[in-house]
PDB file of N, CA and C in Angstrom:
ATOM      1  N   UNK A   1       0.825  -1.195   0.000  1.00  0.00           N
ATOM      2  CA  UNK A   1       0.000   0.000   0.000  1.00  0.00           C
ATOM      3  C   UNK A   1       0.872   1.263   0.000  1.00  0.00           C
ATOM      4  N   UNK A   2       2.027   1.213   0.296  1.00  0.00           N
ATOM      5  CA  UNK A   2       2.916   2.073   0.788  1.00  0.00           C
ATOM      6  C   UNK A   2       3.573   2.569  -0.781  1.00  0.00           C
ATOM      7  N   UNK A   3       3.850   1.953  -1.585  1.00  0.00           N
ATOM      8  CA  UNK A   3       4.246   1.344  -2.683  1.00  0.00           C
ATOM      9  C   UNK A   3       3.228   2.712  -3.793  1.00  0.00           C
ATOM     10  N   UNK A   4       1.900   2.248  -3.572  1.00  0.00           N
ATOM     11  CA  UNK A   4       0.757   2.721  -4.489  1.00  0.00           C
ATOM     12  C   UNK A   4       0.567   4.146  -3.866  1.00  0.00           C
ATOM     13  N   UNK A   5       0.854   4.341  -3.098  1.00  0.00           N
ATOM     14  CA  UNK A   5       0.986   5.946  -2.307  1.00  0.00           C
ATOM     15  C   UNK A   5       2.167   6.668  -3.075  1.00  0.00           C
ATOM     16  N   UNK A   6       3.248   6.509  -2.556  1.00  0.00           N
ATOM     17  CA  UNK A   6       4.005   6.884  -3.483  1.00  0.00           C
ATOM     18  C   UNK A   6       4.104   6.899  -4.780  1.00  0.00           C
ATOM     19  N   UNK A   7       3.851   6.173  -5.553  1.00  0.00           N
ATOM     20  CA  UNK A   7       3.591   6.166  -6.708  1.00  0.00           C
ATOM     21  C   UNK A   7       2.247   6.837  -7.538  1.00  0.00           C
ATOM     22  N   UNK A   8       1.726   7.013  -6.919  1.00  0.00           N
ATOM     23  CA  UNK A   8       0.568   8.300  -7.034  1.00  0.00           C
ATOM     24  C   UNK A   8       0.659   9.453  -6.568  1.00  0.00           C
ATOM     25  N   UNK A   9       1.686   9.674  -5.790  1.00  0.00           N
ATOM     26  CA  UNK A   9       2.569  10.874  -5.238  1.00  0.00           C
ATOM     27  C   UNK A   9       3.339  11.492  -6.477  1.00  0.00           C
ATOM     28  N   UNK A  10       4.089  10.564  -6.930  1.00  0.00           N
ATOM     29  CA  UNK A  10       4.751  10.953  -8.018  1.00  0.00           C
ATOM     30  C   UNK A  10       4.398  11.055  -9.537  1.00  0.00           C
ATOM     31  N   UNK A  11       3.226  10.841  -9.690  1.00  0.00           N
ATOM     32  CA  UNK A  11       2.557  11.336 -10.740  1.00  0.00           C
ATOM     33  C   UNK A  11       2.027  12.117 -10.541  1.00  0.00           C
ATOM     34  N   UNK A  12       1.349  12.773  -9.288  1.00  0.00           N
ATOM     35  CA  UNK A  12       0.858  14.054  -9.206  1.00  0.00           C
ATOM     36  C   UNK A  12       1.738  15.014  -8.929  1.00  0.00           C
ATOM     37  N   UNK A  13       2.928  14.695  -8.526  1.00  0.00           N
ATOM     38  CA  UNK A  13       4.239  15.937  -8.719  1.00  0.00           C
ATOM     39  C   UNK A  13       5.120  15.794 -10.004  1.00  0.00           C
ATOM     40  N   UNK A  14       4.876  14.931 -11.034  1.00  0.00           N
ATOM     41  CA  UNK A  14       5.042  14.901 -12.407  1.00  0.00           C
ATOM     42  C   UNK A  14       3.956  16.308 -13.478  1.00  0.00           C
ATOM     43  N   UNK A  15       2.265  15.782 -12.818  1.00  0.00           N
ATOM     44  CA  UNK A  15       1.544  16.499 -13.574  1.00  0.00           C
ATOM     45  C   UNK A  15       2.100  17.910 -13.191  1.00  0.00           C
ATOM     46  N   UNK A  16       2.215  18.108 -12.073  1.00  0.00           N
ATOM     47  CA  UNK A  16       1.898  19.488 -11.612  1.00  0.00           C
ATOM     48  C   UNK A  16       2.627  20.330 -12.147  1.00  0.00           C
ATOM     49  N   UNK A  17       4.080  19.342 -12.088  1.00  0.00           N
ATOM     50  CA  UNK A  17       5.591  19.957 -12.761  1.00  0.00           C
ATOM     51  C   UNK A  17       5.369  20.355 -14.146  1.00  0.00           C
ATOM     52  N   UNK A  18       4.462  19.504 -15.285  1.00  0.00           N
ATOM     53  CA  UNK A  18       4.389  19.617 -16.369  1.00  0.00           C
ATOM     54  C   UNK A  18       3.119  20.951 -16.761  1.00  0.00           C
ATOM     55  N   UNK A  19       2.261  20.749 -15.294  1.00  0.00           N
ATOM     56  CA  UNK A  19       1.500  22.256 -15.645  1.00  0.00           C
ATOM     57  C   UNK A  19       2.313  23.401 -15.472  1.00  0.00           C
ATOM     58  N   UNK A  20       2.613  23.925 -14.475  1.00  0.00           N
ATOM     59  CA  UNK A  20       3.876  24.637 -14.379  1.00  0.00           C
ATOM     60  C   UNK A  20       4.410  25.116 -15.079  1.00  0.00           C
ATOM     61  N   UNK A  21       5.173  24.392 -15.834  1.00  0.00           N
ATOM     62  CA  UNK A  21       6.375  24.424 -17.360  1.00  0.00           C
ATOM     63  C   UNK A  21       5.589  25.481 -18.351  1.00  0.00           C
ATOM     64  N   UNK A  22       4.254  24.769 -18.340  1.00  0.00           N
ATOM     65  CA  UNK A  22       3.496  25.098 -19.348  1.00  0.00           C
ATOM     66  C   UNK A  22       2.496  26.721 -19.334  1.00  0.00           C
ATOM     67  N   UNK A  23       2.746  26.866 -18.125  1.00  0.00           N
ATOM     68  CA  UNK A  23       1.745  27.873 -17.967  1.00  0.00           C
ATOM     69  C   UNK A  23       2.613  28.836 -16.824  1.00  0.00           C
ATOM     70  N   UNK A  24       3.178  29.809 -17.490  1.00  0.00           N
ATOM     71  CA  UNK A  24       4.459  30.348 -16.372  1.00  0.00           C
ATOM     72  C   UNK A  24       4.364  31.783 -17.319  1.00  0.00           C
ATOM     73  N   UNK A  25       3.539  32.425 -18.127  1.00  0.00           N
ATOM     74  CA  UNK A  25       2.799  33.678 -18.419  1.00  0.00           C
ATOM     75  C   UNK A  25       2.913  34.566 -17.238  1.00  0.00           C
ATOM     76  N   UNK A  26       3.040  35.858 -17.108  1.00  0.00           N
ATOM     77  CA  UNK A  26       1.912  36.915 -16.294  1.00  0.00           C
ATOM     78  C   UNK A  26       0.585  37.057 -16.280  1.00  0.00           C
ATOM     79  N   UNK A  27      -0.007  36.922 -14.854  1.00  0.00           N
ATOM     80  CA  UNK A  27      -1.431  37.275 -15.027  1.00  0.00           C
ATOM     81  C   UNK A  27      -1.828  38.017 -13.943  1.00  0.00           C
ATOM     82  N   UNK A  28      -2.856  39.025 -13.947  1.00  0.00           N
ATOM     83  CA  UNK A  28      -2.787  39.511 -13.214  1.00  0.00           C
ATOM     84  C   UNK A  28      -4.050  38.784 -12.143  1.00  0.00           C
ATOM     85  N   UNK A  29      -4.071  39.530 -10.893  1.00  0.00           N
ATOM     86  CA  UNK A  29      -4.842  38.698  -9.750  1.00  0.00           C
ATOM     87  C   UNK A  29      -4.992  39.987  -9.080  1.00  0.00           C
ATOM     88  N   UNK A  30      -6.279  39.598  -8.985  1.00  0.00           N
ATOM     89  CA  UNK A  30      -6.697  40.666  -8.365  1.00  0.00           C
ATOM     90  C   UNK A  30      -7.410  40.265  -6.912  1.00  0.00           C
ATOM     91  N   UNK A  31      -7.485  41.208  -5.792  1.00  0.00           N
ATOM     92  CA  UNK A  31      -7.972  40.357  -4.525  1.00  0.00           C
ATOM     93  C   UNK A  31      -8.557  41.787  -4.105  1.00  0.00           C
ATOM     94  N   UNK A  32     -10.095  41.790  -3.522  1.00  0.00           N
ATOM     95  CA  UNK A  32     -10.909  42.906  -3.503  1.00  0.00           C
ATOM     96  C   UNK A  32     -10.346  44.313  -3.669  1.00  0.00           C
ATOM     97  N   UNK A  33      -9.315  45.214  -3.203  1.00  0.00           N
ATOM     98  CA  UNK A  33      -9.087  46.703  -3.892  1.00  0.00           C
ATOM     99  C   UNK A  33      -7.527  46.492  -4.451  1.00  0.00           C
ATOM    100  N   UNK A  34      -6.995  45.406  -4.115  1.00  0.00           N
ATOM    101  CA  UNK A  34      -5.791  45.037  -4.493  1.00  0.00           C
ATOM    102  C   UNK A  34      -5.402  44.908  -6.108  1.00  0.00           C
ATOM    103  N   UNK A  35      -4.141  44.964  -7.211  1.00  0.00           N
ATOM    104  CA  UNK A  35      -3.855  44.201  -8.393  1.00  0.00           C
ATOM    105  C   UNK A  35      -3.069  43.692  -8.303  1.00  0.00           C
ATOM    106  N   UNK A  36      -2.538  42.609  -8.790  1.00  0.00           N
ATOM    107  CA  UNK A  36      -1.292  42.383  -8.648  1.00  0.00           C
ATOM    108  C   UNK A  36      -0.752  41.367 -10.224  1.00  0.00           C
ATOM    109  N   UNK A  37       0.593  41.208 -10.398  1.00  0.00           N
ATOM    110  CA  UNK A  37       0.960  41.042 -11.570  1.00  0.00           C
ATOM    111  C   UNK A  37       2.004  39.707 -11.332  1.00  0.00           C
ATOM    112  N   UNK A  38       1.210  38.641 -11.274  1.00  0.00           N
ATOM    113  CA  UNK A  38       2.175  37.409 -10.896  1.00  0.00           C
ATOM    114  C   UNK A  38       2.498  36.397 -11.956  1.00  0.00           C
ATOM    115  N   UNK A  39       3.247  35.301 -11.842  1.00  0.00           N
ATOM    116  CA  UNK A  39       3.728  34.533 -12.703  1.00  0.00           C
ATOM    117  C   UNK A  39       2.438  33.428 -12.285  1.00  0.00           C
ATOM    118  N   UNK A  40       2.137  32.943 -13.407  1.00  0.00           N
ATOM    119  CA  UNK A  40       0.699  32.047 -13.703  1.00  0.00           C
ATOM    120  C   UNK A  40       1.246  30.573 -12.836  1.00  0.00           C
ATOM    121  N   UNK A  41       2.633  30.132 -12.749  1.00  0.00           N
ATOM    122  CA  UNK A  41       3.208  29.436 -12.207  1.00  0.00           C
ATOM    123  C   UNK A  41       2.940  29.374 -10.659  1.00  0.00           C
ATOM    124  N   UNK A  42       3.580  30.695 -10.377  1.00  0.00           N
ATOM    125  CA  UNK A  42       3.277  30.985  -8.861  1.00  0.00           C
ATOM    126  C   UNK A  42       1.685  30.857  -8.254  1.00  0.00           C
ATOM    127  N   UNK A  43       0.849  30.741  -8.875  1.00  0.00           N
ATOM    128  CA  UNK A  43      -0.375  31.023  -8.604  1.00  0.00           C
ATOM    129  C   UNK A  43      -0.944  29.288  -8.936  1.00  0.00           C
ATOM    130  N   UNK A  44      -0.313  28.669  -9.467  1.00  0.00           N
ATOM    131  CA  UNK A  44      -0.820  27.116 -10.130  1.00  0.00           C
ATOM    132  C   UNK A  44       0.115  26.578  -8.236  1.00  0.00           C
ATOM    133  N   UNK A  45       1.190  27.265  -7.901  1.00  0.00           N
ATOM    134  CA  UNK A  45       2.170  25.884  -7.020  1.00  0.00           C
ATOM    135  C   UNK A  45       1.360  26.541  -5.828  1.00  0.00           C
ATOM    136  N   UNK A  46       0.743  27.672  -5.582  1.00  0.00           N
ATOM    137  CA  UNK A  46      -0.019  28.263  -4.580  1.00  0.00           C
ATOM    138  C   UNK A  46      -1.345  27.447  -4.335  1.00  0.00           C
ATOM    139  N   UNK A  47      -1.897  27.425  -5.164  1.00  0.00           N
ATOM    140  CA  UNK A  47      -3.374  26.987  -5.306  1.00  0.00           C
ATOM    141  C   UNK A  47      -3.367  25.225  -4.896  1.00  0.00           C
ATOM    142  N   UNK A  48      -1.984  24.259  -5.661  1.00  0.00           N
ATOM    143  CA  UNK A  48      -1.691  23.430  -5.109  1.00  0.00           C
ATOM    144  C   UNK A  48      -1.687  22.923  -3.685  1.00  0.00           C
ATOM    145  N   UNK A  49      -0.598  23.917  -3.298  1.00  0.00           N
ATOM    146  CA  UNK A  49       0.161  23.835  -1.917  1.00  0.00           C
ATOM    147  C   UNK A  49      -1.254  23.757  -0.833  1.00  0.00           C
ATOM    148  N   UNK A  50      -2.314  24.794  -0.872  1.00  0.00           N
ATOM    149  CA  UNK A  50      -3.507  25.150  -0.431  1.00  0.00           C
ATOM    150  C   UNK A  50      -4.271  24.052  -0.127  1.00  0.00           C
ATOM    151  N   UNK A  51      -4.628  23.341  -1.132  1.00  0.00           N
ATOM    152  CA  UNK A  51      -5.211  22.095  -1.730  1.00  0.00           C
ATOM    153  C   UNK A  51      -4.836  20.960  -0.940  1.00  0.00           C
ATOM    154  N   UNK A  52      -2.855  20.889  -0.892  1.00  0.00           N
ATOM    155  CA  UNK A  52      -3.090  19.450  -0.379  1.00  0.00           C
ATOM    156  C   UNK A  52      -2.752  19.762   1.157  1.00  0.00           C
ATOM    157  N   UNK A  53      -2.762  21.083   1.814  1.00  0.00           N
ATOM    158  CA  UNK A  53      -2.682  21.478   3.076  1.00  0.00           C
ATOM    159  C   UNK A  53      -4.193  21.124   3.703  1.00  0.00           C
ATOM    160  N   UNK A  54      -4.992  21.615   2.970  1.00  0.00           N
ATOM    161  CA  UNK A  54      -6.354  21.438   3.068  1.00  0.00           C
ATOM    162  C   UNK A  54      -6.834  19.895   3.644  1.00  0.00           C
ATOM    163  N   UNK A  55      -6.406  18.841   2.204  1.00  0.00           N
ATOM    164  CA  UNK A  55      -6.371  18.030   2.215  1.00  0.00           C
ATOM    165  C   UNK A  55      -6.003  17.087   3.404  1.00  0.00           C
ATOM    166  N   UNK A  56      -4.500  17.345   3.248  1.00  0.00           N
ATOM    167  CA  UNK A  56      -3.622  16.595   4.958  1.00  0.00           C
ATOM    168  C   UNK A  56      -4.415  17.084   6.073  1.00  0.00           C
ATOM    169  N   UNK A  57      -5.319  18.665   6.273  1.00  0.00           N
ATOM    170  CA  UNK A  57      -5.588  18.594   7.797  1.00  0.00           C
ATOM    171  C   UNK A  57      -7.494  17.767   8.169  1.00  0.00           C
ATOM    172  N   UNK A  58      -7.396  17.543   6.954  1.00  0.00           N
ATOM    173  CA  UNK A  58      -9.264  16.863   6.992  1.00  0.00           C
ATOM    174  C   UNK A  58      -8.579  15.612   7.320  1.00  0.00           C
ATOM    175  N   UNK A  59      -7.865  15.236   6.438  1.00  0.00           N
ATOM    176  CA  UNK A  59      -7.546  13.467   7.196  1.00  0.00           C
ATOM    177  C   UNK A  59      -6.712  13.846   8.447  1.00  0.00           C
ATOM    178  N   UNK A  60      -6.135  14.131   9.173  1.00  0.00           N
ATOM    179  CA  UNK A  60      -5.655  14.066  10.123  1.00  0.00           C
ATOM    180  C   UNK A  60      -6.148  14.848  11.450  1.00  0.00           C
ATOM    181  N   UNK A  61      -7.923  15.252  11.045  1.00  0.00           N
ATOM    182  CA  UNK A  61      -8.950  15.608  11.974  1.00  0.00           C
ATOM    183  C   UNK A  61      -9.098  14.540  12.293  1.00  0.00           C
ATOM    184  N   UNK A  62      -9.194  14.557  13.948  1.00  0.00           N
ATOM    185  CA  UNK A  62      -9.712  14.010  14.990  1.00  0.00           C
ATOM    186  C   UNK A  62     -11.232  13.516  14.851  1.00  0.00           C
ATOM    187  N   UNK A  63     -11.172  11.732  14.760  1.00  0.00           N
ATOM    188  CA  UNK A  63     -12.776  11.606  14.444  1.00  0.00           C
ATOM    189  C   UNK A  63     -13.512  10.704  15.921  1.00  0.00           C
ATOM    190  N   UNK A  64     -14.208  11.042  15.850  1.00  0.00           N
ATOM    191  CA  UNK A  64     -15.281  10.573  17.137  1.00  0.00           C
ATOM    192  C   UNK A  64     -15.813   9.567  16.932  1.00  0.00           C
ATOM    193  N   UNK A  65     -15.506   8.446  17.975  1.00  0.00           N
ATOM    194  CA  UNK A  65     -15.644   6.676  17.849  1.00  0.00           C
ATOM    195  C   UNK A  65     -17.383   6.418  17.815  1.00  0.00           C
ATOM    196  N   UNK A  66     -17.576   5.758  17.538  1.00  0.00           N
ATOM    197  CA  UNK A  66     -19.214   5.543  17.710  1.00  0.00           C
ATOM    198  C   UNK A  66     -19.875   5.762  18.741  1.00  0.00           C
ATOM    199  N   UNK A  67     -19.040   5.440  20.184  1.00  0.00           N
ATOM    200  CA  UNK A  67     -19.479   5.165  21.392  1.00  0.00           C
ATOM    201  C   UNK A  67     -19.652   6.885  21.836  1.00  0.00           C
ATOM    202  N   UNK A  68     -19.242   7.906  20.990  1.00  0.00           N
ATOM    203  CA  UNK A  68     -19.645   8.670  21.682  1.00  0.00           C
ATOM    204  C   UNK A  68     -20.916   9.528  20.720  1.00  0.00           C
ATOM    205  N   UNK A  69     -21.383   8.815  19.931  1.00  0.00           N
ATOM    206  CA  UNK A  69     -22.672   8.943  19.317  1.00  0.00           C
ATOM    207  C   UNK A  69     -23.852   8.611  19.983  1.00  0.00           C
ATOM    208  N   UNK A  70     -23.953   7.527  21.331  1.00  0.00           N
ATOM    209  CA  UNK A  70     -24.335   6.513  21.572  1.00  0.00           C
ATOM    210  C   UNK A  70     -26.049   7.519  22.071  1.00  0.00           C
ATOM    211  N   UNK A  71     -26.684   7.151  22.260  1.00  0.00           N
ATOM    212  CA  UNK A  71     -28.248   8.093  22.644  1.00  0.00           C
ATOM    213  C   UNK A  71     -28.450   8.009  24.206  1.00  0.00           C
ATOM    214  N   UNK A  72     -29.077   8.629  25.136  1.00  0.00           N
ATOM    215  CA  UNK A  72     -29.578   8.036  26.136  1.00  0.00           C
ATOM    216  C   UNK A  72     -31.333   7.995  26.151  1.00  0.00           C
ATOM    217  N   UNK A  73     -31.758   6.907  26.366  1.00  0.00           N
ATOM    218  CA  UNK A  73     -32.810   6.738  26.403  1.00  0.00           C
ATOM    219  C   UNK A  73     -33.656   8.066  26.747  1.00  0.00           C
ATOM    220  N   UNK A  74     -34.863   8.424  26.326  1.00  0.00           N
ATOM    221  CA  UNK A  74     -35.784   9.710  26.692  1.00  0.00           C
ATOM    222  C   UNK A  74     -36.626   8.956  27.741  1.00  0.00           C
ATOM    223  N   UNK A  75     -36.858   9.876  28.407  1.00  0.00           N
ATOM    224  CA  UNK A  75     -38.680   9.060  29.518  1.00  0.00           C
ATOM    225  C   UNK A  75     -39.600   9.832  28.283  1.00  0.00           C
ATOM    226  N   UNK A  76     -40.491   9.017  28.627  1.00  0.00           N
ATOM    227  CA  UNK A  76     -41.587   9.020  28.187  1.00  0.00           C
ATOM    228  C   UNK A  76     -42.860   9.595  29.286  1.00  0.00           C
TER     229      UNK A  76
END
Protein backbone atom coordinates (compact mmCIF):
# COMPACT_ATOMS: atom_id res chain seq x y z
CA UNK A 1 0.00 0.00 0.00
CA UNK A 2 2.92 2.07 0.79
CA UNK A 3 4.25 1.34 -2.68
CA UNK A 4 0.76 2.72 -4.49
CA UNK A 5 0.99 5.95 -2.31
CA UNK A 6 4.01 6.88 -3.48
CA UNK A 7 3.59 6.17 -6.71
CA UNK A 8 0.57 8.30 -7.03
CA UNK A 9 2.57 10.87 -5.24
CA UNK A 10 4.75 10.95 -8.02
CA UNK A 11 2.56 11.34 -10.74
CA UNK A 12 0.86 14.05 -9.21
CA UNK A 13 4.24 15.94 -8.72
CA UNK A 14 5.04 14.90 -12.41
CA UNK A 15 1.54 16.50 -13.57
CA UNK A 16 1.90 19.49 -11.61
CA UNK A 17 5.59 19.96 -12.76
CA UNK A 18 4.39 19.62 -16.37
CA UNK A 19 1.50 22.26 -15.64
CA UNK A 20 3.88 24.64 -14.38
CA UNK A 21 6.38 24.42 -17.36
CA UNK A 22 3.50 25.10 -19.35
CA UNK A 23 1.74 27.87 -17.97
CA UNK A 24 4.46 30.35 -16.37
CA UNK A 25 2.80 33.68 -18.42
CA UNK A 26 1.91 36.91 -16.29
CA UNK A 27 -1.43 37.27 -15.03
CA UNK A 28 -2.79 39.51 -13.21
CA UNK A 29 -4.84 38.70 -9.75
CA UNK A 30 -6.70 40.67 -8.36
CA UNK A 31 -7.97 40.36 -4.53
CA UNK A 32 -10.91 42.91 -3.50
CA UNK A 33 -9.09 46.70 -3.89
CA UNK A 34 -5.79 45.04 -4.49
CA UNK A 35 -3.86 44.20 -8.39
CA UNK A 36 -1.29 42.38 -8.65
CA UNK A 37 0.96 41.04 -11.57
CA UNK A 38 2.18 37.41 -10.90
CA UNK A 39 3.73 34.53 -12.70
CA UNK A 40 0.70 32.05 -13.70
CA UNK A 41 3.21 29.44 -12.21
CA UNK A 42 3.28 30.98 -8.86
CA UNK A 43 -0.38 31.02 -8.60
CA UNK A 44 -0.82 27.12 -10.13
CA UNK A 45 2.17 25.88 -7.02
CA UNK A 46 -0.02 28.26 -4.58
CA UNK A 47 -3.37 26.99 -5.31
CA UNK A 48 -1.69 23.43 -5.11
CA UNK A 49 0.16 23.83 -1.92
CA UNK A 50 -3.51 25.15 -0.43
CA UNK A 51 -5.21 22.09 -1.73
CA UNK A 52 -3.09 19.45 -0.38
CA UNK A 53 -2.68 21.48 3.08
CA UNK A 54 -6.35 21.44 3.07
CA UNK A 55 -6.37 18.03 2.21
CA UNK A 56 -3.62 16.60 4.96
CA UNK A 57 -5.59 18.59 7.80
CA UNK A 58 -9.26 16.86 6.99
CA UNK A 59 -7.55 13.47 7.20
CA UNK A 60 -5.66 14.07 10.12
CA UNK A 61 -8.95 15.61 11.97
CA UNK A 62 -9.71 14.01 14.99
CA UNK A 63 -12.78 11.61 14.44
CA UNK A 64 -15.28 10.57 17.14
CA UNK A 65 -15.64 6.68 17.85
CA UNK A 66 -19.21 5.54 17.71
CA UNK A 67 -19.48 5.16 21.39
CA UNK A 68 -19.65 8.67 21.68
CA UNK A 69 -22.67 8.94 19.32
CA UNK A 70 -24.34 6.51 21.57
CA UNK A 71 -28.25 8.09 22.64
CA UNK A 72 -29.58 8.04 26.14
CA UNK A 73 -32.81 6.74 26.40
CA UNK A 74 -35.78 9.71 26.69
CA UNK A 75 -38.68 9.06 29.52
CA UNK A 76 -41.59 9.02 28.19
Amino acid sequence: MQKVKQIILLVMLIVLLIVMIQNHAPIQFRFLNWTYTVSQLLVVLIVFLVGFLAGFAVAKWPRRKQDDFETTPTPR
